[in-house]
PDB file of N, CA and C in Angstrom:
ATOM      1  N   UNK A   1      17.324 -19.959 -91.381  1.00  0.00           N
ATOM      2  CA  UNK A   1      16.073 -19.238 -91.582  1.00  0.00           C
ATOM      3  C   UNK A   1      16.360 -17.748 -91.513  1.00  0.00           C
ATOM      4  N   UNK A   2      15.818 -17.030 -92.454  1.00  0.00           N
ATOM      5  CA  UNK A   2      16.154 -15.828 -92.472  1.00  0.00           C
ATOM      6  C   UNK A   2      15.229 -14.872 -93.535  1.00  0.00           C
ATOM      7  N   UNK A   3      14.964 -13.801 -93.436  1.00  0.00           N
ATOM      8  CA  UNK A   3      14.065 -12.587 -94.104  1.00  0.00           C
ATOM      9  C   UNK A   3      14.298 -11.304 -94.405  1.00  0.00           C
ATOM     10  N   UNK A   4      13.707 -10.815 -95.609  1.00  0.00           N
ATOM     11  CA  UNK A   4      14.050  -9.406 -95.628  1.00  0.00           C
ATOM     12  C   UNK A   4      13.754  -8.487 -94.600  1.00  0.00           C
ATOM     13  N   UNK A   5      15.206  -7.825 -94.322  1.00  0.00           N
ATOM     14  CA  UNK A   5      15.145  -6.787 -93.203  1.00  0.00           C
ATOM     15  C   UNK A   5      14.897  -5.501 -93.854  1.00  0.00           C
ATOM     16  N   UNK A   6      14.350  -4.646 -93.313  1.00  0.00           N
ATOM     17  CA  UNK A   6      13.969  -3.181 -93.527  1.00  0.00           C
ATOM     18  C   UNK A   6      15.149  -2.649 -93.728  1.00  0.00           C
ATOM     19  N   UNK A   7      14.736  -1.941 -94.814  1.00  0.00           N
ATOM     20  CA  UNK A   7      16.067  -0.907 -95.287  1.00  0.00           C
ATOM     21  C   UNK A   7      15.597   0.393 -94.995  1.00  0.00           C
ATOM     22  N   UNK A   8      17.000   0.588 -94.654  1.00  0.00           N
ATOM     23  CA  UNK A   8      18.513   0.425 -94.268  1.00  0.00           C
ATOM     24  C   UNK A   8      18.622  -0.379 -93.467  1.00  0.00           C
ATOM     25  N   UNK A   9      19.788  -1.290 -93.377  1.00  0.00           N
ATOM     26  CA  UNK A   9      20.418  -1.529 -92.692  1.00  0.00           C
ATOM     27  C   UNK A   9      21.458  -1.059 -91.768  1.00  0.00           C
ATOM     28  N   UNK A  10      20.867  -0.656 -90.687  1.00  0.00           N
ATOM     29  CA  UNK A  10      22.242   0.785 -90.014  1.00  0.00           C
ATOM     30  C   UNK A  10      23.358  -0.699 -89.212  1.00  0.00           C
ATOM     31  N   UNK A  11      23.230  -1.840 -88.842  1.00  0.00           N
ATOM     32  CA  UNK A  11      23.995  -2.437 -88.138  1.00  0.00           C
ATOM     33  C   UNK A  11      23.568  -4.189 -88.477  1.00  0.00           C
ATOM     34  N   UNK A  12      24.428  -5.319 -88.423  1.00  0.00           N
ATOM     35  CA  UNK A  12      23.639  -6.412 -88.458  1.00  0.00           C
ATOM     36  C   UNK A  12      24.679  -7.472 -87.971  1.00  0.00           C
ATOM     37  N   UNK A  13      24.469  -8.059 -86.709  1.00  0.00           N
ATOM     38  CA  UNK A  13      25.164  -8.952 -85.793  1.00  0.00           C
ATOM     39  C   UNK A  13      24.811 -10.340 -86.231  1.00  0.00           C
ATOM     40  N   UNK A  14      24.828 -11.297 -85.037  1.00  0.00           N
ATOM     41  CA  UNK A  14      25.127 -12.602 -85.619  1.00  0.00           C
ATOM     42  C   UNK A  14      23.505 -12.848 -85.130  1.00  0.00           C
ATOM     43  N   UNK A  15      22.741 -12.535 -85.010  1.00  0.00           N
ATOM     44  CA  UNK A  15      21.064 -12.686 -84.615  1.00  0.00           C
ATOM     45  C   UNK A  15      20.538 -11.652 -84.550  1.00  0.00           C
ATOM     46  N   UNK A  16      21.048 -10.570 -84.727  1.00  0.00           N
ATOM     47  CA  UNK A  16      20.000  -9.667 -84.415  1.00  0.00           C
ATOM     48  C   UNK A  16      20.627  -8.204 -85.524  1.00  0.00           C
ATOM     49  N   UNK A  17      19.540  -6.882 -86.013  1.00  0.00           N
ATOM     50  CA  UNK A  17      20.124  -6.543 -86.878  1.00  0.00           C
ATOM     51  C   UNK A  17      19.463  -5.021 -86.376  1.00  0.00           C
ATOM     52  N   UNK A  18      20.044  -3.587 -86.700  1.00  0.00           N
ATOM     53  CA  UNK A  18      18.420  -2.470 -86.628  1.00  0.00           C
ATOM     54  C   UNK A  18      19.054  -1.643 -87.923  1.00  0.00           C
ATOM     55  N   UNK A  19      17.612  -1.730 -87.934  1.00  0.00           N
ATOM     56  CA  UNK A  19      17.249  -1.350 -89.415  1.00  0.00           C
ATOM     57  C   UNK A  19      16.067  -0.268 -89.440  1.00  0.00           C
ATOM     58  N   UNK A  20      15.676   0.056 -90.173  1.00  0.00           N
ATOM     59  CA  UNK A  20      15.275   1.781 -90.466  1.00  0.00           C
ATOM     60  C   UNK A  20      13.546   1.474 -89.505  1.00  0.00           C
ATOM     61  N   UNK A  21      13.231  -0.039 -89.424  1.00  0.00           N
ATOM     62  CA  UNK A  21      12.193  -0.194 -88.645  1.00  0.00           C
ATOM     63  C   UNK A  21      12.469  -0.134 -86.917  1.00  0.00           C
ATOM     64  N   UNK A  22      13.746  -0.686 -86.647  1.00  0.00           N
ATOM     65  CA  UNK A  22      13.935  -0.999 -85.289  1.00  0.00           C
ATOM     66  C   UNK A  22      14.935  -1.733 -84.868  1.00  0.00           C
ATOM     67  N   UNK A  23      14.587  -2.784 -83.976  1.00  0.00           N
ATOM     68  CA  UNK A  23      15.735  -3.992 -83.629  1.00  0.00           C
ATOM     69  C   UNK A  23      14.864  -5.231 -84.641  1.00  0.00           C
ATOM     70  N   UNK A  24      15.410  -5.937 -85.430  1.00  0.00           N
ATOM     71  CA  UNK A  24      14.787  -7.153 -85.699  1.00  0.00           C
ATOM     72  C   UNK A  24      15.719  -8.438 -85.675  1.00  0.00           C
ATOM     73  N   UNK A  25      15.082  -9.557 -85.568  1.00  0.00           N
ATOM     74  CA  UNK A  25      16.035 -10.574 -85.158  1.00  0.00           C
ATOM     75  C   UNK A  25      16.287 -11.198 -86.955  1.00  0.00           C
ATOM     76  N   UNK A  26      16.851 -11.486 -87.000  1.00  0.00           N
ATOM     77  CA  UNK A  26      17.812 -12.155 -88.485  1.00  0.00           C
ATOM     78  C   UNK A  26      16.800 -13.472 -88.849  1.00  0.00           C
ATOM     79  N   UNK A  27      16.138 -14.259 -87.905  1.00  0.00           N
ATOM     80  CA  UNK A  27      15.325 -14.898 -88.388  1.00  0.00           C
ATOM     81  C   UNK A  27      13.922 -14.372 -88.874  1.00  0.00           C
ATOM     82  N   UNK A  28      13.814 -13.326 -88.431  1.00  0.00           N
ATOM     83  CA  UNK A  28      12.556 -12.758 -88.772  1.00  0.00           C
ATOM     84  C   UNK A  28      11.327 -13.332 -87.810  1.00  0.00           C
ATOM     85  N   UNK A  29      11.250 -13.557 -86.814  1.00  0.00           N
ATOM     86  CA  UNK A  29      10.946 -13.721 -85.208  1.00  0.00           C
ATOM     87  C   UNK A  29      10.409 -12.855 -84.582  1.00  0.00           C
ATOM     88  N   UNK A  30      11.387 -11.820 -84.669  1.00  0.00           N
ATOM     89  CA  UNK A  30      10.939 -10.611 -83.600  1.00  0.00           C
ATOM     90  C   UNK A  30      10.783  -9.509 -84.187  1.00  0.00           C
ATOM     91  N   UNK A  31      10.729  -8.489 -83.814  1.00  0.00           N
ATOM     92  CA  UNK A  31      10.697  -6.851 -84.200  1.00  0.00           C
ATOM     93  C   UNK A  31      10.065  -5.594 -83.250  1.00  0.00           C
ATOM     94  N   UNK A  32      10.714  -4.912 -83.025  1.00  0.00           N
ATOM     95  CA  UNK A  32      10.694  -4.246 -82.320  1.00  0.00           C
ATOM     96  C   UNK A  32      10.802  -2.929 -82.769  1.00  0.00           C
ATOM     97  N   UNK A  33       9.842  -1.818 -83.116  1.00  0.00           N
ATOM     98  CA  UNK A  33      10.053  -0.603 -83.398  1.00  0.00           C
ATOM     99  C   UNK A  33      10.928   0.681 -82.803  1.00  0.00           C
ATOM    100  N   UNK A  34      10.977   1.292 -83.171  1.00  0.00           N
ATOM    101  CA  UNK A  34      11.931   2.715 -82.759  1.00  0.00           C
ATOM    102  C   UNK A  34      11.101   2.738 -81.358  1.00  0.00           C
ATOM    103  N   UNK A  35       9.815   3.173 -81.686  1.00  0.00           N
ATOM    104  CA  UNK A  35       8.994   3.244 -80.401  1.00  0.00           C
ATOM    105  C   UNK A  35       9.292   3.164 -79.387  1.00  0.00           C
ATOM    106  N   UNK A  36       9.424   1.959 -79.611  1.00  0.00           N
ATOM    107  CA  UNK A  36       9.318   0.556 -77.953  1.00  0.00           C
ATOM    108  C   UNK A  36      10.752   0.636 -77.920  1.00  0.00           C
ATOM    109  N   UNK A  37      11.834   1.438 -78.499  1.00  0.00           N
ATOM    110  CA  UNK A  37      13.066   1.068 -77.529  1.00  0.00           C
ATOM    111  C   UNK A  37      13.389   2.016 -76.374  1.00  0.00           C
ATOM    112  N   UNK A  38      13.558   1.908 -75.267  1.00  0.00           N
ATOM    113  CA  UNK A  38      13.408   2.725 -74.428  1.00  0.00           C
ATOM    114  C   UNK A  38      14.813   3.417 -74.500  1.00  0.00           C
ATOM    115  N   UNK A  39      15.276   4.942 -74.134  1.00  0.00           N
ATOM    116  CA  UNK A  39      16.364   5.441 -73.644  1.00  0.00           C
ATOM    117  C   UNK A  39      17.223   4.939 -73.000  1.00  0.00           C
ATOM    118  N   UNK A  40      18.421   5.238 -72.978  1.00  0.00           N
ATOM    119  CA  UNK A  40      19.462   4.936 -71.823  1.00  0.00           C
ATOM    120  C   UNK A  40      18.803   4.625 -70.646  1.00  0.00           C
ATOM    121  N   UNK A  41      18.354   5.987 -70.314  1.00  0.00           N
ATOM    122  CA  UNK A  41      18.130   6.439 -68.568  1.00  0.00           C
ATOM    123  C   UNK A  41      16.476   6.080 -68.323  1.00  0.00           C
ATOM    124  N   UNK A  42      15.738   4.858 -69.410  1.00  0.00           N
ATOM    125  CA  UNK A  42      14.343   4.795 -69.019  1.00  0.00           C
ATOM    126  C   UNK A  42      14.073   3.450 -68.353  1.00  0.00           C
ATOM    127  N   UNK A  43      15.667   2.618 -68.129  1.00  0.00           N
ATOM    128  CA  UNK A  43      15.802   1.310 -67.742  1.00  0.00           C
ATOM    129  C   UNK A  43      15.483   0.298 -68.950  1.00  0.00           C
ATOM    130  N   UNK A  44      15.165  -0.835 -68.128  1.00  0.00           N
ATOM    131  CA  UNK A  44      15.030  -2.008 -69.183  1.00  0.00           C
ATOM    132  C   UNK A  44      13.774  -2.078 -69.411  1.00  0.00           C
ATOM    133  N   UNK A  45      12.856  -2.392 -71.025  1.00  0.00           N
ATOM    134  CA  UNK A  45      11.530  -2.274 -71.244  1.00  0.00           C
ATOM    135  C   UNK A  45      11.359  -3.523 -70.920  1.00  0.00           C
ATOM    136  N   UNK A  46       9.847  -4.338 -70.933  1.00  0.00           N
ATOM    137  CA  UNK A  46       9.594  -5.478 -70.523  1.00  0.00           C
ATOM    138  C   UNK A  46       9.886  -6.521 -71.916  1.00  0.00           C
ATOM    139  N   UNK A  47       9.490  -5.900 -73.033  1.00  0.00           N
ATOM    140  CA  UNK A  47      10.242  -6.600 -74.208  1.00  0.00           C
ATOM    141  C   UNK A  47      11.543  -7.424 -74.117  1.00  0.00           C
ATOM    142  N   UNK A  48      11.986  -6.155 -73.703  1.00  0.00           N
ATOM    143  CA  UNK A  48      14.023  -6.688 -73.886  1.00  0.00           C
ATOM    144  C   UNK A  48      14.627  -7.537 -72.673  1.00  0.00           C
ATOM    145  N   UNK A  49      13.566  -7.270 -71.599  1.00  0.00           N
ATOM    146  CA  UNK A  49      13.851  -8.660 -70.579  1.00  0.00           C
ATOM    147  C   UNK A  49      12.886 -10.009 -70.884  1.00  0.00           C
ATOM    148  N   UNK A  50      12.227 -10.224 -71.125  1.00  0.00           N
ATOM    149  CA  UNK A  50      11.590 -11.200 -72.054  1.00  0.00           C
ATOM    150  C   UNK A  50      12.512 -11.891 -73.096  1.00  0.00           C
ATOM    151  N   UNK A  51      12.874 -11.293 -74.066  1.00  0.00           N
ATOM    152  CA  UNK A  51      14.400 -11.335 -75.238  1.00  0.00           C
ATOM    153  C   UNK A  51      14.859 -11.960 -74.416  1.00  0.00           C
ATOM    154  N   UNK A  52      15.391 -11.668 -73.792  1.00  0.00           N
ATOM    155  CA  UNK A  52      16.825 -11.858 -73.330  1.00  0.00           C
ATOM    156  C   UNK A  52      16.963 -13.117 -72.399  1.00  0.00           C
ATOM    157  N   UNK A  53      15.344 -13.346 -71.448  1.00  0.00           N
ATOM    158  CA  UNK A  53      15.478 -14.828 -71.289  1.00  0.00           C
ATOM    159  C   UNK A  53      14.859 -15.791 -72.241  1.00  0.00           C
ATOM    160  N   UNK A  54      14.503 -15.749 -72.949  1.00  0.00           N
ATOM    161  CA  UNK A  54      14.239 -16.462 -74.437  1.00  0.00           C
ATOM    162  C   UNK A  54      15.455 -17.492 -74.316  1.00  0.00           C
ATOM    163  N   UNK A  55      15.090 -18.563 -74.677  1.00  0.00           N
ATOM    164  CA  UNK A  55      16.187 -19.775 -74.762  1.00  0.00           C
ATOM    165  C   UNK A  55      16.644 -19.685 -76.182  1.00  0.00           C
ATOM    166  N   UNK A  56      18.304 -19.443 -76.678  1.00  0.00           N
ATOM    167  CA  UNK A  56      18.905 -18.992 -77.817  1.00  0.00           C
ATOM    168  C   UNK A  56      19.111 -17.736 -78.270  1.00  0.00           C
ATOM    169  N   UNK A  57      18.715 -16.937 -76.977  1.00  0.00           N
ATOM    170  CA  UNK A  57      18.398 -15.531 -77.415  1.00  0.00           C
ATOM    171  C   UNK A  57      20.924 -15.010 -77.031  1.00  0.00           C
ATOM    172  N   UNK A  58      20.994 -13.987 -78.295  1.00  0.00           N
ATOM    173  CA  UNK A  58      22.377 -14.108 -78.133  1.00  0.00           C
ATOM    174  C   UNK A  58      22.686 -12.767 -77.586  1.00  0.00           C
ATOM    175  N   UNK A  59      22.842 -12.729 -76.210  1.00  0.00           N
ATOM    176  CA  UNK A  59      22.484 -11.396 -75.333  1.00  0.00           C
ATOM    177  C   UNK A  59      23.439 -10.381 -75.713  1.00  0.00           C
ATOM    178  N   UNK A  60      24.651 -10.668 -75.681  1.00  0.00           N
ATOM    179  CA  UNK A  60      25.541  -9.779 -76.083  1.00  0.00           C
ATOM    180  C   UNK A  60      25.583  -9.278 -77.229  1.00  0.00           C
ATOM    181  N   UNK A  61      24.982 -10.194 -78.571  1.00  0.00           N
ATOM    182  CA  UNK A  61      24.499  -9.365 -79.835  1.00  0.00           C
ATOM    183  C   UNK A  61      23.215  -8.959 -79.749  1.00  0.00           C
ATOM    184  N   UNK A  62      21.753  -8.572 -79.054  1.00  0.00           N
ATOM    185  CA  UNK A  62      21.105  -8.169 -78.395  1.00  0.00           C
ATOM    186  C   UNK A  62      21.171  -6.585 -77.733  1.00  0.00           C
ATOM    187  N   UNK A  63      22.027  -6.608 -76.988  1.00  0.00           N
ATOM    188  CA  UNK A  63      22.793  -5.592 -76.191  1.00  0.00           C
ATOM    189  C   UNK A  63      22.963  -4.456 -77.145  1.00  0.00           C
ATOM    190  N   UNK A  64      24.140  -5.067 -78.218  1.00  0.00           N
ATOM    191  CA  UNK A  64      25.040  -4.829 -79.107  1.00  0.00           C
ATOM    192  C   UNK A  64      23.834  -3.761 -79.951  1.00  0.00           C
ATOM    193  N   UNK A  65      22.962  -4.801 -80.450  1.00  0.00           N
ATOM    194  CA  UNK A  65      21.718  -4.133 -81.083  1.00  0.00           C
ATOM    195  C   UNK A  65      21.069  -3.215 -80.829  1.00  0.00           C
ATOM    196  N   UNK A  66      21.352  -2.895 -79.513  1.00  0.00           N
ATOM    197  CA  UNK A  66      20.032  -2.230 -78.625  1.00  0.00           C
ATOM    198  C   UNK A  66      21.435  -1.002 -78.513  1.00  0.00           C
ATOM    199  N   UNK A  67      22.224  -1.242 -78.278  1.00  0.00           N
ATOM    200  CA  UNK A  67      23.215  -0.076 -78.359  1.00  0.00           C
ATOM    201  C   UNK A  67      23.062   1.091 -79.714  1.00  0.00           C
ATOM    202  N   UNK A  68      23.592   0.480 -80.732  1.00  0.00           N
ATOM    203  CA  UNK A  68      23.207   0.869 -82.055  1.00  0.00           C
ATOM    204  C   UNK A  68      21.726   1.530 -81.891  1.00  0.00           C
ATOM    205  N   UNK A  69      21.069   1.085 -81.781  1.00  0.00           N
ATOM    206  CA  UNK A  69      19.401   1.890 -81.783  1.00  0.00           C
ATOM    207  C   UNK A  69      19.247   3.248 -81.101  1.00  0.00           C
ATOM    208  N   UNK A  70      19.890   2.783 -79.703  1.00  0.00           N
ATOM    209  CA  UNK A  70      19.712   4.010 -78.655  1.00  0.00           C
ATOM    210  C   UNK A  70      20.867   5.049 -79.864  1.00  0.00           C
ATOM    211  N   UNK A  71      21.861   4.554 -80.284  1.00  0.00           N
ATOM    212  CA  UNK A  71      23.128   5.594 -80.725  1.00  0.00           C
ATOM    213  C   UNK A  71      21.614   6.700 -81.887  1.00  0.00           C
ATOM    214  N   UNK A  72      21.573   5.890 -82.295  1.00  0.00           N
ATOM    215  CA  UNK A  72      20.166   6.368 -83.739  1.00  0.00           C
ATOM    216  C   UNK A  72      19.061   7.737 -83.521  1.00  0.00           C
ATOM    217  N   UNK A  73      18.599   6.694 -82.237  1.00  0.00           N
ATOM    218  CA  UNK A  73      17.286   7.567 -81.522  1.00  0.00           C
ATOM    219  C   UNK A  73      18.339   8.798 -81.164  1.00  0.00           C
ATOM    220  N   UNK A  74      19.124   8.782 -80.264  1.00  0.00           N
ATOM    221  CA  UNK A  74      19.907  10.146 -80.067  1.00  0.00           C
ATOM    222  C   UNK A  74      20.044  11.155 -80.969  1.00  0.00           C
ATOM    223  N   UNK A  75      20.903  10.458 -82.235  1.00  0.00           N
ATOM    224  CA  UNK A  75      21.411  11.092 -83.121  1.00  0.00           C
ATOM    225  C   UNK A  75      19.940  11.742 -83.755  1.00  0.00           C
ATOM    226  N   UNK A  76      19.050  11.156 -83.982  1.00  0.00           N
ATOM    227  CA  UNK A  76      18.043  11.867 -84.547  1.00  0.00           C
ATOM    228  C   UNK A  76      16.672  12.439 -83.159  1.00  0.00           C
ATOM    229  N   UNK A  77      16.978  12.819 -82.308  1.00  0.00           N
ATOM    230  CA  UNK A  77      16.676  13.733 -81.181  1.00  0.00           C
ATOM    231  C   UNK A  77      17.218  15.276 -81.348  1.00  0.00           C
ATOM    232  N   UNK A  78      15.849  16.210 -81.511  1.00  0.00           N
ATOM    233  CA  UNK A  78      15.952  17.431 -81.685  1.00  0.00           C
ATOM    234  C   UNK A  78      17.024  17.651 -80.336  1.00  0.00           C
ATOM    235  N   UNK A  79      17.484  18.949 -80.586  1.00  0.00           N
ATOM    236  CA  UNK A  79      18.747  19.154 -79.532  1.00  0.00           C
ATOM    237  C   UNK A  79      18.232  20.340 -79.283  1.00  0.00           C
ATOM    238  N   UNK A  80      18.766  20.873 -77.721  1.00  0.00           N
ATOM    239  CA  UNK A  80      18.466  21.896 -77.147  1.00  0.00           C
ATOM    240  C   UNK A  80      16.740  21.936 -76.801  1.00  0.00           C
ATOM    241  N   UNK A  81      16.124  21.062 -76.594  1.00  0.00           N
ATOM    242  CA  UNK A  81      14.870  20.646 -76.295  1.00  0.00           C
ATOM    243  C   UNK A  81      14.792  20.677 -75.026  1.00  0.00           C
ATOM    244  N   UNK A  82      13.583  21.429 -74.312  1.00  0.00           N
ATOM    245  CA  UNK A  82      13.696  21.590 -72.910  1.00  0.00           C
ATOM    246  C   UNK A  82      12.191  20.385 -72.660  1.00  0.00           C
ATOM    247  N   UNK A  83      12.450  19.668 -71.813  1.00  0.00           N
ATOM    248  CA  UNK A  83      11.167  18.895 -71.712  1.00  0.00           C
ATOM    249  C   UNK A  83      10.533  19.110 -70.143  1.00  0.00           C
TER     250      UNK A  83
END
């Protein structure tokens, strides 16, 4: 089972993929926007612990996913921004 993912495709693992919308799962299941992924340093959102005990959920390509995203959100974070 499987669906069109949002283009681009910046990364795409063995369940899970992020794409110009977010994290989405390869079955087309889940989705998760830029939004809702939290920072490095904002801990774990309640989404991605939910995911992750999901029965079949493939944590380390998950992770993997959620790595890639945070790399994204960074890279496109104004710099020298005082908050």
């Amino acid at each position: 089972m499987s669906h069109d993912l949002g283009e681009p495709v910046h990364w795409q693992g063995r369940q899970w993929a992020v794409t110009a919308y977010g994290i989405e799962a390869l079955d087309g299941m889940y989705h998760v926007p830029f939004s809702e992924i939290p920072g490095a340093d904002d801990g774990p959102a309640p989404w991605l612990e939910a995911l992750r005990r999901r029965y079949g959920t493939d944590r380390d390509d998950l992770d993997a996913a959620l790595k890639v995203a945070r790399g994204i959100l960074s890279a496109a974070a104004p710099t020298g921004a005082e908050g």
